[in-house]
C-alpha atoms as a PDB file:
ATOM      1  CA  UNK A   1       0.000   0.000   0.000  1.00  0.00           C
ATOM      2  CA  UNK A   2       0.919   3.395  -0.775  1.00  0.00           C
ATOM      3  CA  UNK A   3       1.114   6.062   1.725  1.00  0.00           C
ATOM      4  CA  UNK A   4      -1.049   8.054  -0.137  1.00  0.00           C
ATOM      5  CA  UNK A   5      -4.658   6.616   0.638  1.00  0.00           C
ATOM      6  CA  UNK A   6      -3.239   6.719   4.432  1.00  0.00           C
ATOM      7  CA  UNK A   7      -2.815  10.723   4.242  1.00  0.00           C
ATOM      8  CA  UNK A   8      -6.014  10.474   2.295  1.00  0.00           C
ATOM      9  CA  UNK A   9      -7.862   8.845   5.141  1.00  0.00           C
ATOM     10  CA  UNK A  10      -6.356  11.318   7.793  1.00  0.00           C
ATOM     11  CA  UNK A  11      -6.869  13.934   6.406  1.00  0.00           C
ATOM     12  CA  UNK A  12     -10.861  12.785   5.859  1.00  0.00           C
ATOM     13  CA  UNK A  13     -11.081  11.678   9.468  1.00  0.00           C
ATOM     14  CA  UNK A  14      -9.747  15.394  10.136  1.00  0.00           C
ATOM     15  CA  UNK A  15     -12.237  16.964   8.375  1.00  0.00           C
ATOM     16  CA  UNK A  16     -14.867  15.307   9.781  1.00  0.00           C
ATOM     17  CA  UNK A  17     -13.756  15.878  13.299  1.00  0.00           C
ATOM     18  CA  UNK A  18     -13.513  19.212  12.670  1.00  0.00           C
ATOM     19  CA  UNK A  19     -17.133  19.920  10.835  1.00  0.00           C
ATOM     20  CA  UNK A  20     -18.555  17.606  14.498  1.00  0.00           C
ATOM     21  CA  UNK A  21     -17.013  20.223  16.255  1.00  0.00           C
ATOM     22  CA  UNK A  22     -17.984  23.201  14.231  1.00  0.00           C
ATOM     23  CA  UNK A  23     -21.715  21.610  14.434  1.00  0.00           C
ATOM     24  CA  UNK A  24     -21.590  21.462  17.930  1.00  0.00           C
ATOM     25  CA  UNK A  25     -20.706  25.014  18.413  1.00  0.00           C
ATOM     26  CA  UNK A  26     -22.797  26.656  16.112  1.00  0.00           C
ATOM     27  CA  UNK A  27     -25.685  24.278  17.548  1.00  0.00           C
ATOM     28  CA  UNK A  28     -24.127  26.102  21.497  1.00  0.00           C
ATOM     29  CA  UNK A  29     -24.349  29.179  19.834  1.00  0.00           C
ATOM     30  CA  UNK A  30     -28.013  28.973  18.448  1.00  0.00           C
ATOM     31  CA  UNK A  31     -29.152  28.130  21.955  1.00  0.00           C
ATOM     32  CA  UNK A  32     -27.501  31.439  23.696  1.00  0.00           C
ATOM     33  CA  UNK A  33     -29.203  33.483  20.857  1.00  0.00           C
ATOM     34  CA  UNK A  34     -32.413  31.764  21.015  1.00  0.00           C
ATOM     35  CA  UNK A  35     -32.632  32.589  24.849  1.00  0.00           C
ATOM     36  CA  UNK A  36     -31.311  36.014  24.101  1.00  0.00           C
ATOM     37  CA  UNK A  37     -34.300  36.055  21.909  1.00  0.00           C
ATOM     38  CA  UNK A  38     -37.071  35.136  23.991  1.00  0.00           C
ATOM     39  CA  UNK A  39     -35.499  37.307  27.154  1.00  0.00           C
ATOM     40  CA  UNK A  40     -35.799  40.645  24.324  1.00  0.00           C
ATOM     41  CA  UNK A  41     -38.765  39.038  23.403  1.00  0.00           C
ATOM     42  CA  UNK A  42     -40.205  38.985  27.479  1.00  0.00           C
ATOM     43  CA  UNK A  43     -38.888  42.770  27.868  1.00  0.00           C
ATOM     44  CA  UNK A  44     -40.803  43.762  24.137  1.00  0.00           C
ATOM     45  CA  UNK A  45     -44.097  42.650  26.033  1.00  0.00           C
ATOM     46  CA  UNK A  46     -43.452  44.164  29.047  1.00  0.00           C
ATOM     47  CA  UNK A  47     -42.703  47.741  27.189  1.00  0.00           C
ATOM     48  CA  UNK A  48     -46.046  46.939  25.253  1.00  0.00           C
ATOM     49  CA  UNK A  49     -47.971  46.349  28.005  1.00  0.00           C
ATOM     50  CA  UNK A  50     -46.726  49.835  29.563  1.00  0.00           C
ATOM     51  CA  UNK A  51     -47.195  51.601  26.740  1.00  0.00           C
ATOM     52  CA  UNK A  52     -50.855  51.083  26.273  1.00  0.00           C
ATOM     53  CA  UNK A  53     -51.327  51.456  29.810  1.00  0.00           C
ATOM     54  CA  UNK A  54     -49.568  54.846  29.699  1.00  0.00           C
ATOM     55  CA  UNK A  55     -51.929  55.897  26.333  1.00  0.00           C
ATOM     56  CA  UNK A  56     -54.989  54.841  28.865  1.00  0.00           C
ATOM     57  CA  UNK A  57     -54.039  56.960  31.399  1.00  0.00           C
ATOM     58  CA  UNK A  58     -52.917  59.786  28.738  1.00  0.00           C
ATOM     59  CA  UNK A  59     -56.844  59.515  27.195  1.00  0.00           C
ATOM     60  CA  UNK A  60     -58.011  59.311  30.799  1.00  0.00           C
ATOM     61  CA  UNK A  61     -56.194  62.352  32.160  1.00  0.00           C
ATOM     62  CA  UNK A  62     -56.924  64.783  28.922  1.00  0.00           C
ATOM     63  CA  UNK A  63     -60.677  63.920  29.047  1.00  0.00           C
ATOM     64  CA  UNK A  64     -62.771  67.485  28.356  1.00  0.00           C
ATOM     65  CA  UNK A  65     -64.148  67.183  31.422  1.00  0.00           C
ATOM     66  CA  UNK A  66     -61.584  66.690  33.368  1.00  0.00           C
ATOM     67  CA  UNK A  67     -59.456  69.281  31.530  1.00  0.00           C
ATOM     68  CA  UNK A  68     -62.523  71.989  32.474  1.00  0.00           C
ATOM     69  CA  UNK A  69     -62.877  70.879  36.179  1.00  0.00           C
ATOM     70  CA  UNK A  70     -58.706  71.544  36.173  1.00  0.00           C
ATOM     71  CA  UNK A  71     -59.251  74.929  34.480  1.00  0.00           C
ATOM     72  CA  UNK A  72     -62.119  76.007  36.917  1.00  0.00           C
ATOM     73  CA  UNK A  73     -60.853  74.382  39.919  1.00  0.00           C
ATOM     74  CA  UNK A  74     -57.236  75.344  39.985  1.00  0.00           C
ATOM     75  CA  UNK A  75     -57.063  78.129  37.646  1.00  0.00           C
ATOM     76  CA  UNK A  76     -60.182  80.111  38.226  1.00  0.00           C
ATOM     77  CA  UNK A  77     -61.110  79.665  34.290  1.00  0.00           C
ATOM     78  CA  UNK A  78     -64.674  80.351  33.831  1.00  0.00           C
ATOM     79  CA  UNK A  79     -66.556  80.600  30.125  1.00  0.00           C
ATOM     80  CA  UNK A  80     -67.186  84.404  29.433  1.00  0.00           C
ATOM     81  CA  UNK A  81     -70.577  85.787  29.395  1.00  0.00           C
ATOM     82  CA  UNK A  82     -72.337  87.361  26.455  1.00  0.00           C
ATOM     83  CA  UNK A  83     -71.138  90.547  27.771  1.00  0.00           C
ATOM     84  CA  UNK A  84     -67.577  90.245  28.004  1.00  0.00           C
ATOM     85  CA  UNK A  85     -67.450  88.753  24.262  1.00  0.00           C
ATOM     86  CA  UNK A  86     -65.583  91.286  21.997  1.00  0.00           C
ATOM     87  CA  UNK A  87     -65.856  91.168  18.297  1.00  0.00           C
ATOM     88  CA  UNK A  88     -63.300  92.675  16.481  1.00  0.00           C
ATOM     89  CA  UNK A  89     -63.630  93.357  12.918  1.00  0.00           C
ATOM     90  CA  UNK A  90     -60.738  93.966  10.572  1.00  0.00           C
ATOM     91  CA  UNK A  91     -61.275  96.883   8.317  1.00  0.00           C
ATOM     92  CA  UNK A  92     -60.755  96.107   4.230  1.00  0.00           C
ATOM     93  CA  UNK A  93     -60.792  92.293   4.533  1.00  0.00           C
ATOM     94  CA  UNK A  94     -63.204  90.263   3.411  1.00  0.00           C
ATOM     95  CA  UNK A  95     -63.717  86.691   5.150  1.00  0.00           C
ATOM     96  CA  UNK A  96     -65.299  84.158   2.871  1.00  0.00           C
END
């Protein structure tokens, strides 16, 4: 036998070993990722979940009548009366 076929089969069984061991890490390596994934994913929900409760409270604070119980209450803001309306005209324009 030649010596040939013998570096032939080493250097086969070499390659092989190594492409095990490159399977095996990139299989390690798609594990950490995946739970990377679903811990981004759990913190994604979370930050949903405060959002729209945040856009609730938002439409629930800016409510009209809340905003005109504020206005009265804390400002002194009252609607004019007919008498305190002043219309001001402006000469030479004409409104459509």
């Amino acid at each position: 036998m030649s010596a040939r076929p013998v570096w032939l089969v080493l250097a086969l069984v070499l390659a092989v070993t190594l492409s095990a061991i490159a399977v095996v890490y990139i299989k390690y390596q798609t594990r950490i990722h995946f739970s990377q994934l679903q811990v981004l994913r759990a913190q994604r929900d979370a930050v949903d979940v405060e959002w729209n409760r945040l856009r609730l409270e938002e439409a629930a604070l800016s409510t009209h009548i809340r905003v005109e119980r504020k206005a009265r209450d804390q400002l002194g803001m009252f609607n004019p009366r007919f008498e305190d309306i002043l219309l001001i005209e402006e000469v030479g324009r004409v409104y459509p």
